[in-house]
Protein backbone atom coordinates (compact mmCIF):
# COMPACT_ATOMS: atom_id res chain seq x y z
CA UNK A 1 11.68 -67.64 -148.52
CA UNK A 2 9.64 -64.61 -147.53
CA UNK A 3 11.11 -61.77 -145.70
CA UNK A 4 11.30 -58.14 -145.23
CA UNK A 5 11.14 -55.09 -142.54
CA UNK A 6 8.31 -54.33 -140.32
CA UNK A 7 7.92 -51.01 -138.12
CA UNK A 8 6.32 -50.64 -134.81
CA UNK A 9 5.22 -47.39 -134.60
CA UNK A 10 2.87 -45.54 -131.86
CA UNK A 11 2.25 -42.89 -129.27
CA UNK A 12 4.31 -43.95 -125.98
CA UNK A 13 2.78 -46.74 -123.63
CA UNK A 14 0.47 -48.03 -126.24
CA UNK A 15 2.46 -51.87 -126.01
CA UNK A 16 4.77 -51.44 -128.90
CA UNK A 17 7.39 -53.58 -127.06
CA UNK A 18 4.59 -55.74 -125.36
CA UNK A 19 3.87 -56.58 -128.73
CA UNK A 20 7.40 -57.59 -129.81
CA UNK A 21 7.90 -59.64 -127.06
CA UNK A 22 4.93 -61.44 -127.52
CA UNK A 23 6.06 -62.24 -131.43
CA UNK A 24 9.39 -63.66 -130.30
CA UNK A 25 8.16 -65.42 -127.33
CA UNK A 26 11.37 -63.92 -125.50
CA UNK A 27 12.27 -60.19 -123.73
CA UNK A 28 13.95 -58.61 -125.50
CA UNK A 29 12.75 -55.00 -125.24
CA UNK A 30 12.08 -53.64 -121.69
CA UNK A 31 8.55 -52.49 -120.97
CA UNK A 32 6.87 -50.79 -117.98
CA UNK A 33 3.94 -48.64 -117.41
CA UNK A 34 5.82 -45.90 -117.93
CA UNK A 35 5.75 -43.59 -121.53
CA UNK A 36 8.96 -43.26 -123.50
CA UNK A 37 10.20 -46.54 -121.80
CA UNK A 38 12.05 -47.59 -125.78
CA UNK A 39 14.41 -44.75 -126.64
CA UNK A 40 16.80 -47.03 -129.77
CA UNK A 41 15.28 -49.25 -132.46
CA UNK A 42 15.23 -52.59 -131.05
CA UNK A 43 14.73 -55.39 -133.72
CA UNK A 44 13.46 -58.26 -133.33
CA UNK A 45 14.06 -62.07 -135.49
CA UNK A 46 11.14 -64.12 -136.07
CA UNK A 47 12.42 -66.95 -138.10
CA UNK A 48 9.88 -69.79 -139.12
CA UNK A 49 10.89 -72.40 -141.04
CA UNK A 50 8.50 -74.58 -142.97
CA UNK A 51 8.06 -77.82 -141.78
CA UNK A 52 5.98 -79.08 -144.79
CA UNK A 53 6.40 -78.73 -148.68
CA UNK A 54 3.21 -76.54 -148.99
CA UNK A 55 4.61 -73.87 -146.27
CA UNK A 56 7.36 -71.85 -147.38
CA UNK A 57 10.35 -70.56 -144.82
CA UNK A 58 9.66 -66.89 -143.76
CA UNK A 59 12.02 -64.32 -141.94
CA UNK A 60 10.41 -61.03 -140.27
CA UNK A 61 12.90 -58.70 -138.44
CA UNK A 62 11.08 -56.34 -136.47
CA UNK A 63 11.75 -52.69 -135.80
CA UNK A 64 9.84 -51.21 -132.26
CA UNK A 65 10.27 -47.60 -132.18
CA UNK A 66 10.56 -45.37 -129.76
CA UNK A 67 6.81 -43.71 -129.04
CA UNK A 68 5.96 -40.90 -131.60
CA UNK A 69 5.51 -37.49 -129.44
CA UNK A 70 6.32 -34.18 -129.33
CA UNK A 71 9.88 -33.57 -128.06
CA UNK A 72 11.50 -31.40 -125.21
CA UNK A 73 14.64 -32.10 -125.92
CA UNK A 74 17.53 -33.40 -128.03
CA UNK A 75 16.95 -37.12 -126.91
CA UNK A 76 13.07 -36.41 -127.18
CA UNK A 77 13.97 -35.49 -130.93
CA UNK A 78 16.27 -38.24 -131.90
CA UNK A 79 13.66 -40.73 -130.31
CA UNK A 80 10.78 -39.32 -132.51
CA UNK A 81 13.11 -39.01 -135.55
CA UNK A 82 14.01 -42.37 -135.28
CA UNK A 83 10.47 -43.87 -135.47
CA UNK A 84 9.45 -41.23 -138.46
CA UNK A 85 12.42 -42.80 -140.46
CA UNK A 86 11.50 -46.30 -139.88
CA UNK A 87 8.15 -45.73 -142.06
CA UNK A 88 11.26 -45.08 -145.11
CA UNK A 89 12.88 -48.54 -144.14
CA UNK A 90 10.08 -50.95 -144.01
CA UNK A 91 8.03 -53.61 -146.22
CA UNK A 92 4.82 -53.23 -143.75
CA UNK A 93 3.93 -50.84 -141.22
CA UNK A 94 1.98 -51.98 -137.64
CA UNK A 95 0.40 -48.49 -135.96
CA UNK A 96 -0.82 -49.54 -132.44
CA UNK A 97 -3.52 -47.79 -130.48
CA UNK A 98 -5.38 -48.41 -127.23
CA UNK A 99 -7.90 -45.46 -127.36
CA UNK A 100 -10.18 -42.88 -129.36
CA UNK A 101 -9.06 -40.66 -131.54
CA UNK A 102 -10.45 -38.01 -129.07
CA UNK A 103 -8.45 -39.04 -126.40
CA UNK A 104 -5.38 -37.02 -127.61
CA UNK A 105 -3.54 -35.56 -130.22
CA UNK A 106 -0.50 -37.96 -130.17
CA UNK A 107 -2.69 -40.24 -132.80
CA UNK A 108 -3.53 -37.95 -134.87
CA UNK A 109 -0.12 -36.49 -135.53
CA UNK A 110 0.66 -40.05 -136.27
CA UNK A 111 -1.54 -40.43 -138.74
CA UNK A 112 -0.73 -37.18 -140.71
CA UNK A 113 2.36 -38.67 -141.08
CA UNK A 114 1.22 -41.76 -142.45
CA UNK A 115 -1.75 -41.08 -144.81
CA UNK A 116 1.03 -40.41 -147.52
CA UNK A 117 3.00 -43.25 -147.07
CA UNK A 118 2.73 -46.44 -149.23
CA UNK A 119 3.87 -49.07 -147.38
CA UNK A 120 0.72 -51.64 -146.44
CA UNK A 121 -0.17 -50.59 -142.74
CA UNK A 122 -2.13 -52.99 -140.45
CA UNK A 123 -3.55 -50.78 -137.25
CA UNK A 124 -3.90 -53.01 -134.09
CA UNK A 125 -6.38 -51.71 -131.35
CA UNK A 126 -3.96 -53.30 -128.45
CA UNK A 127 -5.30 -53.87 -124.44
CA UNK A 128 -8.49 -55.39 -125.56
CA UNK A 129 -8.82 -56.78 -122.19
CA UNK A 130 -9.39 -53.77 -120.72
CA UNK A 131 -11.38 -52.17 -123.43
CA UNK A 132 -15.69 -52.14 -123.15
CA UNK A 133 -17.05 -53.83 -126.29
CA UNK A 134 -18.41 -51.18 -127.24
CA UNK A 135 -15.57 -48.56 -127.16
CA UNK A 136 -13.49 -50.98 -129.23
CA UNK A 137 -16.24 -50.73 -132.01
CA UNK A 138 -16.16 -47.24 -131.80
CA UNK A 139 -12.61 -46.49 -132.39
CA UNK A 140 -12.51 -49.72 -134.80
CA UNK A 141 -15.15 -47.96 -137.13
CA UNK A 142 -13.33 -43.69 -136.51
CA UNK A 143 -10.13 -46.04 -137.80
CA UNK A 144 -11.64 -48.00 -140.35
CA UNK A 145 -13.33 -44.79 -141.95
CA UNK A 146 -10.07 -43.66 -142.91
CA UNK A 147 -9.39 -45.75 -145.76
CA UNK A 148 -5.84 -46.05 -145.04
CA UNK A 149 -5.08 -49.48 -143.87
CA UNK A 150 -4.75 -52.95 -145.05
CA UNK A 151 -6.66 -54.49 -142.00
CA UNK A 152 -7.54 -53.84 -138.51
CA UNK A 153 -7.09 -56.23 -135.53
CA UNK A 154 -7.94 -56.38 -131.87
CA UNK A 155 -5.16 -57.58 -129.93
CA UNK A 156 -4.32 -58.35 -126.04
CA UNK A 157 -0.27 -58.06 -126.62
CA UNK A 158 0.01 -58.81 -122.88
CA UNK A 159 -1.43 -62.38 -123.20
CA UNK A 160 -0.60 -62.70 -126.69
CA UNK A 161 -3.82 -62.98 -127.84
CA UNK A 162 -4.00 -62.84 -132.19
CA UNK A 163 -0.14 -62.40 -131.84
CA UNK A 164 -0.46 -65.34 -134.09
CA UNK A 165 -3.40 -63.56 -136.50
CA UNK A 166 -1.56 -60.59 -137.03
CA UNK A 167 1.58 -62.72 -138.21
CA UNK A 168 -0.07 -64.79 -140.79
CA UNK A 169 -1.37 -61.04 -142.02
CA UNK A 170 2.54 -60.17 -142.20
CA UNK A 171 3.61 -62.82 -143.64
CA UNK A 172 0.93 -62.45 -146.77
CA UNK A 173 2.25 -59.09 -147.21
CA UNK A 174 5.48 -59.65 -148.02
CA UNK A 175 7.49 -60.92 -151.04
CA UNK A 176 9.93 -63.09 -151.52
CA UNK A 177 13.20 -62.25 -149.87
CA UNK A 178 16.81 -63.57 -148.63
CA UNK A 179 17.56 -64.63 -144.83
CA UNK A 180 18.95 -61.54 -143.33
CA UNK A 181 19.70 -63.08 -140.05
CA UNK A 182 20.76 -66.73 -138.66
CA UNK A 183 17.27 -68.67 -138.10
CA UNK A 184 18.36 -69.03 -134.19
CA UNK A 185 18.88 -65.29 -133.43
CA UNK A 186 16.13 -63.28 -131.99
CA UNK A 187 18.10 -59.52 -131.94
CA UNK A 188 20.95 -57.89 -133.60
CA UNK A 189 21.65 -56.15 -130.40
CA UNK A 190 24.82 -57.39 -128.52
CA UNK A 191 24.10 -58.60 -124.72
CA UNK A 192 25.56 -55.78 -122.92
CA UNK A 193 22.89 -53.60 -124.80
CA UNK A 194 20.64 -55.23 -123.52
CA UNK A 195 21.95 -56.26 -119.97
CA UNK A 196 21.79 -52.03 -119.58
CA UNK A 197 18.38 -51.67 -120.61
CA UNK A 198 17.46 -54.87 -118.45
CA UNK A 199 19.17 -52.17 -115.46
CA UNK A 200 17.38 -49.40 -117.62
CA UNK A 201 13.97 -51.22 -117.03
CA UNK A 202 14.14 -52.11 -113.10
CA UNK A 203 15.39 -48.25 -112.01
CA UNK A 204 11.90 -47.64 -114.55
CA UNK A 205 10.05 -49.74 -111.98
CA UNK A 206 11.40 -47.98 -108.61
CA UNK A 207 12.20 -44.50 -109.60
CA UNK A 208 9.79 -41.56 -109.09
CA UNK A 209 7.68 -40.12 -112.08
CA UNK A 210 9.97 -37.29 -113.14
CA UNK A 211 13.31 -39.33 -112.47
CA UNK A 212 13.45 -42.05 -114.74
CA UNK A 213 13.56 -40.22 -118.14
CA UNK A 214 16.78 -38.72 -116.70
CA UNK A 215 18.99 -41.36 -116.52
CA UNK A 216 21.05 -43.65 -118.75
CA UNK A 217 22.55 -46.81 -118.05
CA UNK A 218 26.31 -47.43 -119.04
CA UNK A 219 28.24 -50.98 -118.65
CA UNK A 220 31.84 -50.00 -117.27
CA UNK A 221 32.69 -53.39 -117.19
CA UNK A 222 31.50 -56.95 -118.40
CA UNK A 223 33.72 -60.06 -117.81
CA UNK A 224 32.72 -63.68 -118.50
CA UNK A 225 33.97 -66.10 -116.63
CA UNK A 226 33.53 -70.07 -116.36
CA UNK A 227 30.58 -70.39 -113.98
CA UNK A 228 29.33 -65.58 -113.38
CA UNK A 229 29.20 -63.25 -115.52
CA UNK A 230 30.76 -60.16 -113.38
CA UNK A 231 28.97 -56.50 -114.71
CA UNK A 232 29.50 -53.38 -113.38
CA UNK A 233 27.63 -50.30 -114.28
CA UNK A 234 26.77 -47.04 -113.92
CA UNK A 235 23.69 -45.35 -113.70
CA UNK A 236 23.61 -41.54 -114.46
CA UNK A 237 21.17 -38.88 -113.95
CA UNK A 238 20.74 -35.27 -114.27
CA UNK A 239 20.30 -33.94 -110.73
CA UNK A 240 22.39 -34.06 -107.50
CA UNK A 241 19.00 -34.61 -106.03
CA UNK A 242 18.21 -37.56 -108.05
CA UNK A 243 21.36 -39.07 -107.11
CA UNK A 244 19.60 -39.49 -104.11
CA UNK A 245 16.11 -40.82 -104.91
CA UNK A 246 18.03 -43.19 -107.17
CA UNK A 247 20.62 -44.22 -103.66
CA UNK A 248 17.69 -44.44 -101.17
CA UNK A 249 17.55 -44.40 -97.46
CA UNK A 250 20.81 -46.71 -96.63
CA UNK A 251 21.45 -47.58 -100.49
CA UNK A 252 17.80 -49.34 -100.40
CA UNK A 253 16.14 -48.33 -103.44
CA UNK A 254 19.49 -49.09 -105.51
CA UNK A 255 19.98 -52.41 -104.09
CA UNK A 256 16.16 -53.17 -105.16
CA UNK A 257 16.90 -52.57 -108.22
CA UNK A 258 20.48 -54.01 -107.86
CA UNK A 259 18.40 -57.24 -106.96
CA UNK A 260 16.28 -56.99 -109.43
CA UNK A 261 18.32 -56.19 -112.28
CA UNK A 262 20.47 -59.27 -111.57
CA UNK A 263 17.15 -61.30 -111.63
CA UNK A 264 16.74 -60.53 -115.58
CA UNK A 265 20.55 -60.81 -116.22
CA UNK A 266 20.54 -64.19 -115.15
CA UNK A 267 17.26 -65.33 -117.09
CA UNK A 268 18.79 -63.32 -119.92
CA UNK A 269 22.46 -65.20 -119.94
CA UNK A 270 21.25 -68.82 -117.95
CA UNK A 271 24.33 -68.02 -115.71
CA UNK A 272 25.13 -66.78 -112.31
CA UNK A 273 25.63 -62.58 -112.55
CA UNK A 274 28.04 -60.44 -109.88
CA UNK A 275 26.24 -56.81 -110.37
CA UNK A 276 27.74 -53.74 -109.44
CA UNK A 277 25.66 -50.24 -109.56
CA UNK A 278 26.94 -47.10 -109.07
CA UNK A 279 24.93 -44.03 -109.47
CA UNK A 280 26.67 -40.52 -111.12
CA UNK A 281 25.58 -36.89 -112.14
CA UNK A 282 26.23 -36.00 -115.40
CA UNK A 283 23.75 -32.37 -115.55
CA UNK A 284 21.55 -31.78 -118.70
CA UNK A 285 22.97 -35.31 -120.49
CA UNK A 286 19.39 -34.95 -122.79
CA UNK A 287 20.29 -31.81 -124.34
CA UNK A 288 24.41 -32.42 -125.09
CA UNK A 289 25.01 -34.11 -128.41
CA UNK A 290 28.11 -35.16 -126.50
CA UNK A 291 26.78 -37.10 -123.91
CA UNK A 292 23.46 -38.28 -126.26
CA UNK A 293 26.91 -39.74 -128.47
CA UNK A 294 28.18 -41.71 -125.73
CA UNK A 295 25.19 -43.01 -124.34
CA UNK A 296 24.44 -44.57 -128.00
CA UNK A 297 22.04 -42.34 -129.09
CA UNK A 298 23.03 -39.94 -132.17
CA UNK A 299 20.82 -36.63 -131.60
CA UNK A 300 22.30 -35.63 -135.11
CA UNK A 301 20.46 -38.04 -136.83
């Protein structure tokens, strides 16, 4: 069998966790429009096994990283620390872009930290489908010029288009290695994780620009039972005001994403869901190492 570790690294919005999804044909990282969306490591499984004598079974786990930028607070800094120590952990690196190196300095700082690092790196140039033939050549060849990785591919991470190219590119990259996890399982992340980033993603969707990044989602309560799953949960933010934003006129905006939220639960667990929300203020959670503990993320690291 071949296996091993692969990081997804990148500035924020690029499609790191497009990307992911695509790979396991399954959600199991939350994605919007917005930057910053990952804030833990989420792996992802792909298990393949060979269904011929000549093929040989193959096990990638997947690492998407929160986006590499520049921080502005404790979570900020334990979200870009994260990433930077995932190029330490990993058998092949996958550094995704969407635009010119002159489009920013987010890229750039990226690849400062990479052009000393080992590890094989394949750059994908994702959201061909929106890019003008020739603006992908041009930041293929500023890229390629470089000298510093193994191969270069155009992707559409959204449709998966050369999901399956870039995989066969893995797989040749890595050596032979034991089955880290059961063939059938696509994450090592228990369900209420991701039930709260499924609530994580929707409040994403129907909050204001400068609300989402202040809240985190906590599970108070998750109870199987023969035919529902009953969840209650609470989302916090930083601000009385947001409290508000978050509530809407007559509790609309939280039963949207109530609604909506209970939508993915139920494709997630292929049962009926009873979902509770209920909205709280705890002030400055970003920058207390307390808080930052509790809501799963260790700013110490």
């Amino acid at each position: 069998m071949k296996s091993g570790f692969i990081g997804i690294i990148g500035r924020p919005n690029v499609g790191k966790s497009t990307l992911l999804n695509a790979i396991l044909g399954e959600k199991i990282s939350i994605t919007t429009d917005k930057p910053q969306t990952t804030r833990n490591s989420i792996r992802g499984i792909y298990t393949r096994m060979a269904e011929t004598p000549e093929e040989e079974d193959v096990q990638m786990v997947f690492i998407d990283t929160p986006g590499i930028h520049k921080p502005k607070n404790k979570l900020g800094s334990y979200m870009t620390g994260m990433a930077i120590n995932t190029f330490k952990e990993v058998e092949v690196i996958i550094f995704i872009v969407d635009d010119e190196l002159s489009a920013g300095t987010g890229d750039k700082y990226i690849l400062d930290l990479l052009k000393d690092i080992d590890t094989p790196k394949i750059l994908v140039i994702n959201k061909i489908d929106k890019l003008e033939p020739e603006k992908y050549r041009r930041i293929y060849e500023e890229y390629n010029a470089m000298g510093i990785f193994h191969t270069i591919y155009g992707a559409a991470a959204i449709e998966g288009k050369n999901v399956d190219v870039i995989l066969k590119e893995i797989e040749s990259l890595l050596q032979e290695g034991p089955m880290y996890f059961p063939a059938d399982m696509v994450t090592d992340h228990p369900e209420r994780f991701i039930v709260s980033e499924i609530i994580r993603e929707k409040a994403l969707l129907y909050l204001e620009k400068e609300v989402p990044h202040g809240i985190a989602v906590e599970i108070e309560n998750y109870k199987e039972e023969k035919n529902i799953t009953k969840i209650g949960a609470v989302i916090y933010c930083e601000k009385k005001s947001h409290k508000g934003i978050i509530i809407g006129k007559e509790g609309k905006k939280l039963k949207g994403i109530g609604k909506s939220s209970r939508l993915g639960i139920e494709a997630l667990l292929g049962t009926k869901v009873f979902l509770e929300l209920w909205v709280k203020v705890k002030e400055n959670w970003r920058d207390s190492d307390f808080a930052l503990s509790n809501f799963g993320y260790d700013s110490r690291e």
